[in-house]
Structures are given as structure tokens and as C-alpha cells.
PDB file of N, CA and C in Angstrom:
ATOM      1  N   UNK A   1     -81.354 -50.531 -76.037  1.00  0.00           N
ATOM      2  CA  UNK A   1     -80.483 -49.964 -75.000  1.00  0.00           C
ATOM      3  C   UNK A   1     -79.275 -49.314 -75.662  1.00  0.00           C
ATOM      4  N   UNK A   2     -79.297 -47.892 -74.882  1.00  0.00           N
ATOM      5  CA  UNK A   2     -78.086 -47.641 -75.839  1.00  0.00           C
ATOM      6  C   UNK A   2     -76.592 -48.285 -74.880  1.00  0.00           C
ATOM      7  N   UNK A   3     -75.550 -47.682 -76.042  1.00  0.00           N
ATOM      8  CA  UNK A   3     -73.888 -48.193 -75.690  1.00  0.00           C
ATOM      9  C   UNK A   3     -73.911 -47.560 -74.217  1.00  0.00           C
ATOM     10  N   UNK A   4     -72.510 -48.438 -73.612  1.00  0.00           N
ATOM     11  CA  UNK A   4     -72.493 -47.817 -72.227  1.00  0.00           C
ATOM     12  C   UNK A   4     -70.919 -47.382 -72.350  1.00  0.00           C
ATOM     13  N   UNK A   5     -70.539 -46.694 -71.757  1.00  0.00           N
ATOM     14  CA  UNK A   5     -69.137 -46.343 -71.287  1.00  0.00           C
ATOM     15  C   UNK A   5     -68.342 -45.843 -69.989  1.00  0.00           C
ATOM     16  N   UNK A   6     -67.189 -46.010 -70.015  1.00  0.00           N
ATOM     17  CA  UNK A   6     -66.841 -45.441 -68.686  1.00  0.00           C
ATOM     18  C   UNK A   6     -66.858 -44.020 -68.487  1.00  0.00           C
ATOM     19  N   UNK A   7     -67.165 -43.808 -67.076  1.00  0.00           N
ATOM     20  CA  UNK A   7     -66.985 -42.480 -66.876  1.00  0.00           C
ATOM     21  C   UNK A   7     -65.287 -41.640 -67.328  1.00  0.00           C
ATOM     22  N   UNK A   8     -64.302 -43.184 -67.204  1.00  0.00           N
ATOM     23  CA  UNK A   8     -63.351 -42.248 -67.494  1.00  0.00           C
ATOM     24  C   UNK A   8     -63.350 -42.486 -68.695  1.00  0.00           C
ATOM     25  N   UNK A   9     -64.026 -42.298 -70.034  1.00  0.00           N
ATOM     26  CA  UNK A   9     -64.039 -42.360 -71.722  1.00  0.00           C
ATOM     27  C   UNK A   9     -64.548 -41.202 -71.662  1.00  0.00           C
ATOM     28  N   UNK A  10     -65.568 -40.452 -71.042  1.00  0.00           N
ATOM     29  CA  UNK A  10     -66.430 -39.519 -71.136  1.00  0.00           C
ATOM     30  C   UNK A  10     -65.826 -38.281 -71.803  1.00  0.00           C
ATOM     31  N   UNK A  11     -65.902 -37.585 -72.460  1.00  0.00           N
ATOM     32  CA  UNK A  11     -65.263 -36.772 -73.148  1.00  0.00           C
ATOM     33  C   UNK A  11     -65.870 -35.164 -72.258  1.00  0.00           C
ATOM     34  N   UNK A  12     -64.870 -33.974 -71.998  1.00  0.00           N
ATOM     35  CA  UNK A  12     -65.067 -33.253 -71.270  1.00  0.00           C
ATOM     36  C   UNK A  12     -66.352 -32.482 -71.489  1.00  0.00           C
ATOM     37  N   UNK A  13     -67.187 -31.899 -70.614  1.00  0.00           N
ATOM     38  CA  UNK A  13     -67.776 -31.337 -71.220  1.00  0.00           C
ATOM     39  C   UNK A  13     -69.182 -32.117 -71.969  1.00  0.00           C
ATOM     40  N   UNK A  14     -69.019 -33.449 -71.808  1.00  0.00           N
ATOM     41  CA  UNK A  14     -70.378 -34.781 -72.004  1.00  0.00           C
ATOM     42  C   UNK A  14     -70.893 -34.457 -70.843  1.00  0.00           C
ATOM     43  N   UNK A  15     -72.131 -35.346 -70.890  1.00  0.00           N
ATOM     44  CA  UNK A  15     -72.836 -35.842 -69.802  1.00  0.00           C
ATOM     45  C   UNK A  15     -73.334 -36.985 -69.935  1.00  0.00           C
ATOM     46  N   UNK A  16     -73.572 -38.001 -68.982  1.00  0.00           N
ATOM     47  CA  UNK A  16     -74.428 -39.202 -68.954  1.00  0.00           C
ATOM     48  C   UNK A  16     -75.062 -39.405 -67.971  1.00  0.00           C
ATOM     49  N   UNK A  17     -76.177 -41.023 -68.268  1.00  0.00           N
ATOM     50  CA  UNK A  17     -76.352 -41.032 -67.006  1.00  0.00           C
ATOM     51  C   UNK A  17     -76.124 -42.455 -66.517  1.00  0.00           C
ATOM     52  N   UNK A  18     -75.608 -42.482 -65.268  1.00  0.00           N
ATOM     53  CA  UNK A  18     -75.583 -43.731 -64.481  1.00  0.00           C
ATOM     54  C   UNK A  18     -76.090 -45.095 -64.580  1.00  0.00           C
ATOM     55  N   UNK A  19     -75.487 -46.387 -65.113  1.00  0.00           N
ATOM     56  CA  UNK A  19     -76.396 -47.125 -65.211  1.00  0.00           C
ATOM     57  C   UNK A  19     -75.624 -48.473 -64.880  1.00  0.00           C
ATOM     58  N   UNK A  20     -74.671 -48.565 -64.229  1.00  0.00           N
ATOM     59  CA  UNK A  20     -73.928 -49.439 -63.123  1.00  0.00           C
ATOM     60  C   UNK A  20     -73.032 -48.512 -62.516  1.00  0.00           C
ATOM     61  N   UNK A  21     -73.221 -49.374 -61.320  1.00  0.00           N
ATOM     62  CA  UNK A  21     -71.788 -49.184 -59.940  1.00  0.00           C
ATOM     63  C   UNK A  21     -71.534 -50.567 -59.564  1.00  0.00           C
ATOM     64  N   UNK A  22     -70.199 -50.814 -59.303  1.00  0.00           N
ATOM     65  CA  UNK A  22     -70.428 -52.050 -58.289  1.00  0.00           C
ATOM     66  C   UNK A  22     -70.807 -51.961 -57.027  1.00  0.00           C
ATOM     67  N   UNK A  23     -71.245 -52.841 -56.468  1.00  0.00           N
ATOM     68  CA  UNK A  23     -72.277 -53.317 -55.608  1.00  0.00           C
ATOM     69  C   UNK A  23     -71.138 -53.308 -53.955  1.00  0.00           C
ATOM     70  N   UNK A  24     -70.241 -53.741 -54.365  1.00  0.00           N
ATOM     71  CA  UNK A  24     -69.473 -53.615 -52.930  1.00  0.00           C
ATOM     72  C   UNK A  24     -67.838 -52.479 -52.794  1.00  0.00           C
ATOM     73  N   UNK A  25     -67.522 -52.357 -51.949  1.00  0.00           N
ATOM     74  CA  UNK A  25     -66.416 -51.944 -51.349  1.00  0.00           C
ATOM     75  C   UNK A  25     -66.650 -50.050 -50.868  1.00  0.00           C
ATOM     76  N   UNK A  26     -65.601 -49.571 -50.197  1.00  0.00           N
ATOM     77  CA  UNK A  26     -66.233 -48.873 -49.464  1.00  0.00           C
ATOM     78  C   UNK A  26     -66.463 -47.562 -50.168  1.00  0.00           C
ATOM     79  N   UNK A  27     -65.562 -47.461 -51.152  1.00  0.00           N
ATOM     80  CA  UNK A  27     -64.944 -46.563 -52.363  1.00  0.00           C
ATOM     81  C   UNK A  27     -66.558 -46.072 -52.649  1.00  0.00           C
ATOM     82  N   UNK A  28     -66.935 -47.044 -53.308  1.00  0.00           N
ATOM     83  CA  UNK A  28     -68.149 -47.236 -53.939  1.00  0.00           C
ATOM     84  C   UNK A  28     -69.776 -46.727 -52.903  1.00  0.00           C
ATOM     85  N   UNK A  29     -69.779 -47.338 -51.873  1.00  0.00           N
ATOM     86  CA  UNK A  29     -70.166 -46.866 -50.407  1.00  0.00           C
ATOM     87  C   UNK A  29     -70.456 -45.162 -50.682  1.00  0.00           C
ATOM     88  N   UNK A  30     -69.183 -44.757 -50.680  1.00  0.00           N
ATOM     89  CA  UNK A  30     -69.200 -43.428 -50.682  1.00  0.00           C
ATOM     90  C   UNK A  30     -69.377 -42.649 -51.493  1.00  0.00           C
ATOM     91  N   UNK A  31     -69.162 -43.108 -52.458  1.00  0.00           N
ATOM     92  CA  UNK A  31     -69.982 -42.388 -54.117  1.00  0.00           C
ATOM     93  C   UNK A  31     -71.521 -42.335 -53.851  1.00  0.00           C
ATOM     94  N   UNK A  32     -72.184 -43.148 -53.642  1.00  0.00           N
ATOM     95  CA  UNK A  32     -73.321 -43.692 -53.999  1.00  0.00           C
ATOM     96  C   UNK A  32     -74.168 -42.441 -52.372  1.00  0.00           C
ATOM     97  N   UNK A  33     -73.398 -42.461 -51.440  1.00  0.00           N
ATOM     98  CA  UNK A  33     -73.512 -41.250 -50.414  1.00  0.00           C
ATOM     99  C   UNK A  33     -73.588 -40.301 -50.618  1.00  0.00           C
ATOM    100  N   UNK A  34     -72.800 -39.415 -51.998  1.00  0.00           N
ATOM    101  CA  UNK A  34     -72.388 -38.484 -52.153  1.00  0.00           C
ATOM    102  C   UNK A  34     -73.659 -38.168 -53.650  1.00  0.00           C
ATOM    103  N   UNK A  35     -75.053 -38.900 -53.914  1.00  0.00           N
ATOM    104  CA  UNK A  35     -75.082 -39.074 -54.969  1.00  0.00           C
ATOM    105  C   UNK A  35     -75.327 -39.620 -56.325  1.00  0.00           C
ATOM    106  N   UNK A  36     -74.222 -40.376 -56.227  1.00  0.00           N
ATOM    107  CA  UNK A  36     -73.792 -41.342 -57.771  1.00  0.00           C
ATOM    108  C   UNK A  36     -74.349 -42.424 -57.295  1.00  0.00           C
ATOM    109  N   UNK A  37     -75.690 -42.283 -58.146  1.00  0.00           N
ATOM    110  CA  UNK A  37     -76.743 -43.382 -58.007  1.00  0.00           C
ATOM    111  C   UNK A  37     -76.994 -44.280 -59.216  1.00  0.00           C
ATOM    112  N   UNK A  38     -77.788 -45.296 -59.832  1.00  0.00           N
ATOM    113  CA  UNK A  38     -78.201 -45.695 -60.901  1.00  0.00           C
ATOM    114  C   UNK A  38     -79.316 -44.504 -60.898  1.00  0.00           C
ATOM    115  N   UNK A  39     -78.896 -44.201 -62.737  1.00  0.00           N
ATOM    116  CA  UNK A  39     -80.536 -43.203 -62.821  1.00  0.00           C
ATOM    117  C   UNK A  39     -79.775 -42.129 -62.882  1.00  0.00           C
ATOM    118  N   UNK A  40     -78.613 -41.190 -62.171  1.00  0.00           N
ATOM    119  CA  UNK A  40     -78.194 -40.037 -61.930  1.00  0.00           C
ATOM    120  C   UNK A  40     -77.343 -39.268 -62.844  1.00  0.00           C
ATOM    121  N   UNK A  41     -77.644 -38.027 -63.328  1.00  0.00           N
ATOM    122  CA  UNK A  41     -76.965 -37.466 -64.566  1.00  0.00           C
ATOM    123  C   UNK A  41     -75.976 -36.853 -64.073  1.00  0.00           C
ATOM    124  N   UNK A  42     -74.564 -37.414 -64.655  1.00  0.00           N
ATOM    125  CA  UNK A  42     -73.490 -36.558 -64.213  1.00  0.00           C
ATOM    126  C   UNK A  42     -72.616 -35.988 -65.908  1.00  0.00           C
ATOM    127  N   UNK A  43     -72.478 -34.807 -65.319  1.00  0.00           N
ATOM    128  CA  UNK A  43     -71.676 -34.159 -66.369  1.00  0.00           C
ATOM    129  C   UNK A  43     -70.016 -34.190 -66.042  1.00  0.00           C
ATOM    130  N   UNK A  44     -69.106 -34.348 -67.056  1.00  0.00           N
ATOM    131  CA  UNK A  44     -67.360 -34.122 -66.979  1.00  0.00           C
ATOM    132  C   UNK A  44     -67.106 -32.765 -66.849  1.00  0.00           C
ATOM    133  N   UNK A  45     -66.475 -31.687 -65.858  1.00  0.00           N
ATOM    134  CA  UNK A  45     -66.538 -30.828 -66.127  1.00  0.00           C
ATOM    135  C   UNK A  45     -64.971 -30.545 -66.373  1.00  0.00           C
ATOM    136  N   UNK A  46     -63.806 -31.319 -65.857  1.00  0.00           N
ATOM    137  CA  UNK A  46     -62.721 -30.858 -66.352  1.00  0.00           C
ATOM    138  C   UNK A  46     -61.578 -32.491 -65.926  1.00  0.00           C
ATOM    139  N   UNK A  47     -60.290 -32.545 -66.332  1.00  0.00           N
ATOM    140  CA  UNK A  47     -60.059 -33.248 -66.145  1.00  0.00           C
ATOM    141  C   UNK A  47     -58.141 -33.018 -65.437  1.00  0.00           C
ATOM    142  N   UNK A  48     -57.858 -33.575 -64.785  1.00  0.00           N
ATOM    143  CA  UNK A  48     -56.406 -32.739 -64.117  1.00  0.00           C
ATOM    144  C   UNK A  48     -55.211 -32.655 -65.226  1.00  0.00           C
ATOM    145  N   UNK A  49     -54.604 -32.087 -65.287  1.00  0.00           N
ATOM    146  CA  UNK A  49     -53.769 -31.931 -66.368  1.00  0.00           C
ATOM    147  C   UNK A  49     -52.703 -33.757 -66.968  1.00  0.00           C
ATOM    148  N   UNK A  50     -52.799 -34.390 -65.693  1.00  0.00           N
ATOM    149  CA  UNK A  50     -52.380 -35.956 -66.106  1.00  0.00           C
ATOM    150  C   UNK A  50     -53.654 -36.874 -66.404  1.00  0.00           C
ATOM    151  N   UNK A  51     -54.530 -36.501 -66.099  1.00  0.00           N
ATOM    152  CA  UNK A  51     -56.177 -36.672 -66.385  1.00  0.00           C
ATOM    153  C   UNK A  51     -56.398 -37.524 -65.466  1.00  0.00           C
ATOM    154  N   UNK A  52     -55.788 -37.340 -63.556  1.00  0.00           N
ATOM    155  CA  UNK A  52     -56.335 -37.550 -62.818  1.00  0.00           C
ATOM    156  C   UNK A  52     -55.918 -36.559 -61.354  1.00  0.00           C
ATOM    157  N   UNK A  53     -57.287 -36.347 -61.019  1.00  0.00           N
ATOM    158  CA  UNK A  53     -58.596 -37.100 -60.914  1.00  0.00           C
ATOM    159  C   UNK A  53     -59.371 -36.161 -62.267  1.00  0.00           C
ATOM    160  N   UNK A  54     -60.585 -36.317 -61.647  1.00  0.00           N
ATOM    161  CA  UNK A  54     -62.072 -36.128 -62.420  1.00  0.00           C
ATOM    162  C   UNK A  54     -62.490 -35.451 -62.217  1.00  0.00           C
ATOM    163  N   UNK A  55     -62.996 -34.278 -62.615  1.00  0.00           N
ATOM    164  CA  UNK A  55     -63.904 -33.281 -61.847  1.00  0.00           C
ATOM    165  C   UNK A  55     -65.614 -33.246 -62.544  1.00  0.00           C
ATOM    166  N   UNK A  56     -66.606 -33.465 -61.934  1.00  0.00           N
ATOM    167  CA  UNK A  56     -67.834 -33.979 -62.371  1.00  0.00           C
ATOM    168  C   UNK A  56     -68.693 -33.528 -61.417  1.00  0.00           C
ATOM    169  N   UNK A  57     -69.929 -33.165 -62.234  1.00  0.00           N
ATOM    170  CA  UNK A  57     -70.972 -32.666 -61.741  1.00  0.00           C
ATOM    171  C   UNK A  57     -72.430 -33.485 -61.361  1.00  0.00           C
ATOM    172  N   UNK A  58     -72.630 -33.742 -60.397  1.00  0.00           N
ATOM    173  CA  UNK A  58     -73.401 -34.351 -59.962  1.00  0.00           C
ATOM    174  C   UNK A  58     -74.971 -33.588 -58.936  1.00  0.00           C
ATOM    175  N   UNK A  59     -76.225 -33.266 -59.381  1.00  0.00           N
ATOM    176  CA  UNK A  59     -76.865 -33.128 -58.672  1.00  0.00           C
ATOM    177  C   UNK A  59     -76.685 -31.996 -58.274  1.00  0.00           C
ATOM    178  N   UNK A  60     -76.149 -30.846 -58.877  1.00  0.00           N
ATOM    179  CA  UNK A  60     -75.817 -29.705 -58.622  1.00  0.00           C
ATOM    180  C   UNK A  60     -74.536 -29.361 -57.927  1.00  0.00           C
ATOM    181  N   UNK A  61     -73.857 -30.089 -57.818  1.00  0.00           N
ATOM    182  CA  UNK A  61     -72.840 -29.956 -56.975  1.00  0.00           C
ATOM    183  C   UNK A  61     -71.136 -30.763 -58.118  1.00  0.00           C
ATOM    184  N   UNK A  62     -70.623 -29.950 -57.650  1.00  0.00           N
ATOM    185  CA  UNK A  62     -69.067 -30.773 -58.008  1.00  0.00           C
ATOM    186  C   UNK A  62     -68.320 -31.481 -57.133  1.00  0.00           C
ATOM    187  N   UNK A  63     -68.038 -32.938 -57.951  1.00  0.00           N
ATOM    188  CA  UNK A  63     -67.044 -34.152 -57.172  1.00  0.00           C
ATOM    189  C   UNK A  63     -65.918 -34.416 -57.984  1.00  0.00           C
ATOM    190  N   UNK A  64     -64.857 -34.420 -57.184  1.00  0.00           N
ATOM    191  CA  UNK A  64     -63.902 -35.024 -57.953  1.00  0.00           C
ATOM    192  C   UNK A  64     -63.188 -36.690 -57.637  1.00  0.00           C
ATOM    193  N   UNK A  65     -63.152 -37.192 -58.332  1.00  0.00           N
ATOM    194  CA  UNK A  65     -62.857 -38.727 -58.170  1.00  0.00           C
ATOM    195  C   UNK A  65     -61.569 -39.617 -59.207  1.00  0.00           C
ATOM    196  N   UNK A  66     -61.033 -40.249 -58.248  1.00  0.00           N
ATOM    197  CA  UNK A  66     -59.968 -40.761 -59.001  1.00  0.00           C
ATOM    198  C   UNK A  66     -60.531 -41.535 -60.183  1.00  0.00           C
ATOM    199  N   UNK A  67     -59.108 -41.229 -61.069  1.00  0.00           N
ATOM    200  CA  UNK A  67     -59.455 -42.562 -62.335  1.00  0.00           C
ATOM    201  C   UNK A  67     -60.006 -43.965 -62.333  1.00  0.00           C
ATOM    202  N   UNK A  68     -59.473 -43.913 -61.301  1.00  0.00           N
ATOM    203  CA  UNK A  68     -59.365 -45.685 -60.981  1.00  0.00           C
ATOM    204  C   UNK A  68     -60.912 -46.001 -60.185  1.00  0.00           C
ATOM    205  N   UNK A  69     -61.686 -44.677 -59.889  1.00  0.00           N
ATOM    206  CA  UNK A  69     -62.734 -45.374 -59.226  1.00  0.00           C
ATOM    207  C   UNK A  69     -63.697 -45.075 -60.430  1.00  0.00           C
ATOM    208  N   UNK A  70     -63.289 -43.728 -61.553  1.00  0.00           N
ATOM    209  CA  UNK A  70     -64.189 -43.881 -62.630  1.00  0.00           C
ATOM    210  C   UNK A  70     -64.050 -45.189 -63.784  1.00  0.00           C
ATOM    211  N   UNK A  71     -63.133 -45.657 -64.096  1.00  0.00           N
ATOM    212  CA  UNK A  71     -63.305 -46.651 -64.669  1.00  0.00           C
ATOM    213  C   UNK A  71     -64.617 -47.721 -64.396  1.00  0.00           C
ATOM    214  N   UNK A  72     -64.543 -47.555 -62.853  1.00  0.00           N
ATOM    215  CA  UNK A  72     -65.811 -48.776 -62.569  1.00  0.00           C
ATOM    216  C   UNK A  72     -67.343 -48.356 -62.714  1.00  0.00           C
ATOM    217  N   UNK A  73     -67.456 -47.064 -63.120  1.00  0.00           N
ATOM    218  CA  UNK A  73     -68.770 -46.490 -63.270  1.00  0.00           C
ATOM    219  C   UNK A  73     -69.335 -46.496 -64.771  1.00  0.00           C
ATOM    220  N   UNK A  74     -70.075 -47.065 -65.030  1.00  0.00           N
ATOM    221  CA  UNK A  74     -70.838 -47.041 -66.755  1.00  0.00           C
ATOM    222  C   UNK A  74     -71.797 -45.924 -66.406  1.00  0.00           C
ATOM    223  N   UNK A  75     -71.392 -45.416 -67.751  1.00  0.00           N
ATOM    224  CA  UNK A  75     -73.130 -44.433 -68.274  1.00  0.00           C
ATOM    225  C   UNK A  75     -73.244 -44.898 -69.446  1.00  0.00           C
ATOM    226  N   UNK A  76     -74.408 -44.265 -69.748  1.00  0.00           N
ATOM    227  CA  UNK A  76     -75.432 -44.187 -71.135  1.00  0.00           C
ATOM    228  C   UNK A  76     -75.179 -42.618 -71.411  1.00  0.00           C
ATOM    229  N   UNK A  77     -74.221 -42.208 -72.309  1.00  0.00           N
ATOM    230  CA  UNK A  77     -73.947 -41.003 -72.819  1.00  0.00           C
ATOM    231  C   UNK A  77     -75.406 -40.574 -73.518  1.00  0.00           C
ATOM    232  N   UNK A  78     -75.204 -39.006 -73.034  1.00  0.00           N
ATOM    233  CA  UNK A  78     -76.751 -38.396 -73.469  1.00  0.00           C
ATOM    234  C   UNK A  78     -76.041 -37.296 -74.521  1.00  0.00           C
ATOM    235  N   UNK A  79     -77.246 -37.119 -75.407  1.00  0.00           N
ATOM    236  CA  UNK A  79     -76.827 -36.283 -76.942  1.00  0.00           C
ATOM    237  C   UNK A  79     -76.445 -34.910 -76.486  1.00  0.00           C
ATOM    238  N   UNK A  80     -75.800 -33.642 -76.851  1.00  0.00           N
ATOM    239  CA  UNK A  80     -75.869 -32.502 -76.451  1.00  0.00           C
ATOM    240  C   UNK A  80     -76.851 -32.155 -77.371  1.00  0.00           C
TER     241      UNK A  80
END
């Protein structure tokens, strides 16, 4: 298995893929709506000039999400 990291470590311009969320609250609810699944490849596409929020690509589409809810998301960083 490879290393896991947070979405907010992700370096701009990476991609990974999904391989925890937590399981409750509503934050989370709504990611997982929008998406951000286990299994799902999301790319960093930019980050706000205080480096929040997040701007990330998901499924063809762009989301942006606070720091504080990427911290709770692990990927499995994929090679470029």
C-alpha cells in the first residue's frame, strides 16, 4: 500500500486518489454528494493566496473546499 496524505499536503498541480473520508458529520455528507468518494481521483488545481480554501478537480468538474475540511481527506498520491 502506498503512503497516504492529506489533501491539504497535496502539492499544486498533484493528483490523488481518495482513500478515506470520515464517516460522519454533515461537512462530509456533502463532499461525498458532490463526488468525493473512496476510489475518486482528484487533482489540486490552485490554492488561495493564504492557502485557503482549495480549489480541486473532481470528476470533471471544480470544487473548492476549506482547509479544515481537507485535512480530513487522505489520498494515495499518483506519479505524474
Amino acid at each position: 500500500m502506498a503512503s497516504t496524505i492529506k489533501l491539504s499536503e497535496l502539492a499544486v498541480g498533484a493528483s490523488g486518489v481518495v482513500c478515506g473520508l470520515p464517516a460522519t458529520g454533515s461537512t462530509f455528507l456533502r463532499l461525498r454528494e458532490m463526488g468525493v468518494l473512496t476510489g475518486t481521483t482528484v487533482k489540486l488545481v490552485r490554492a488561495a493566496p493564504m492557502g485557503d480554501p482549495l480549489e480541486i478537480k473532481v470528476r470533471g468538474y471544480h470544487l473548492t473546499v476549506r482547509k479544515s475540511e481537507a485535512e480530513h481527506i487522505l489520498l494515495e498520491p499518483l506519479k505524474d
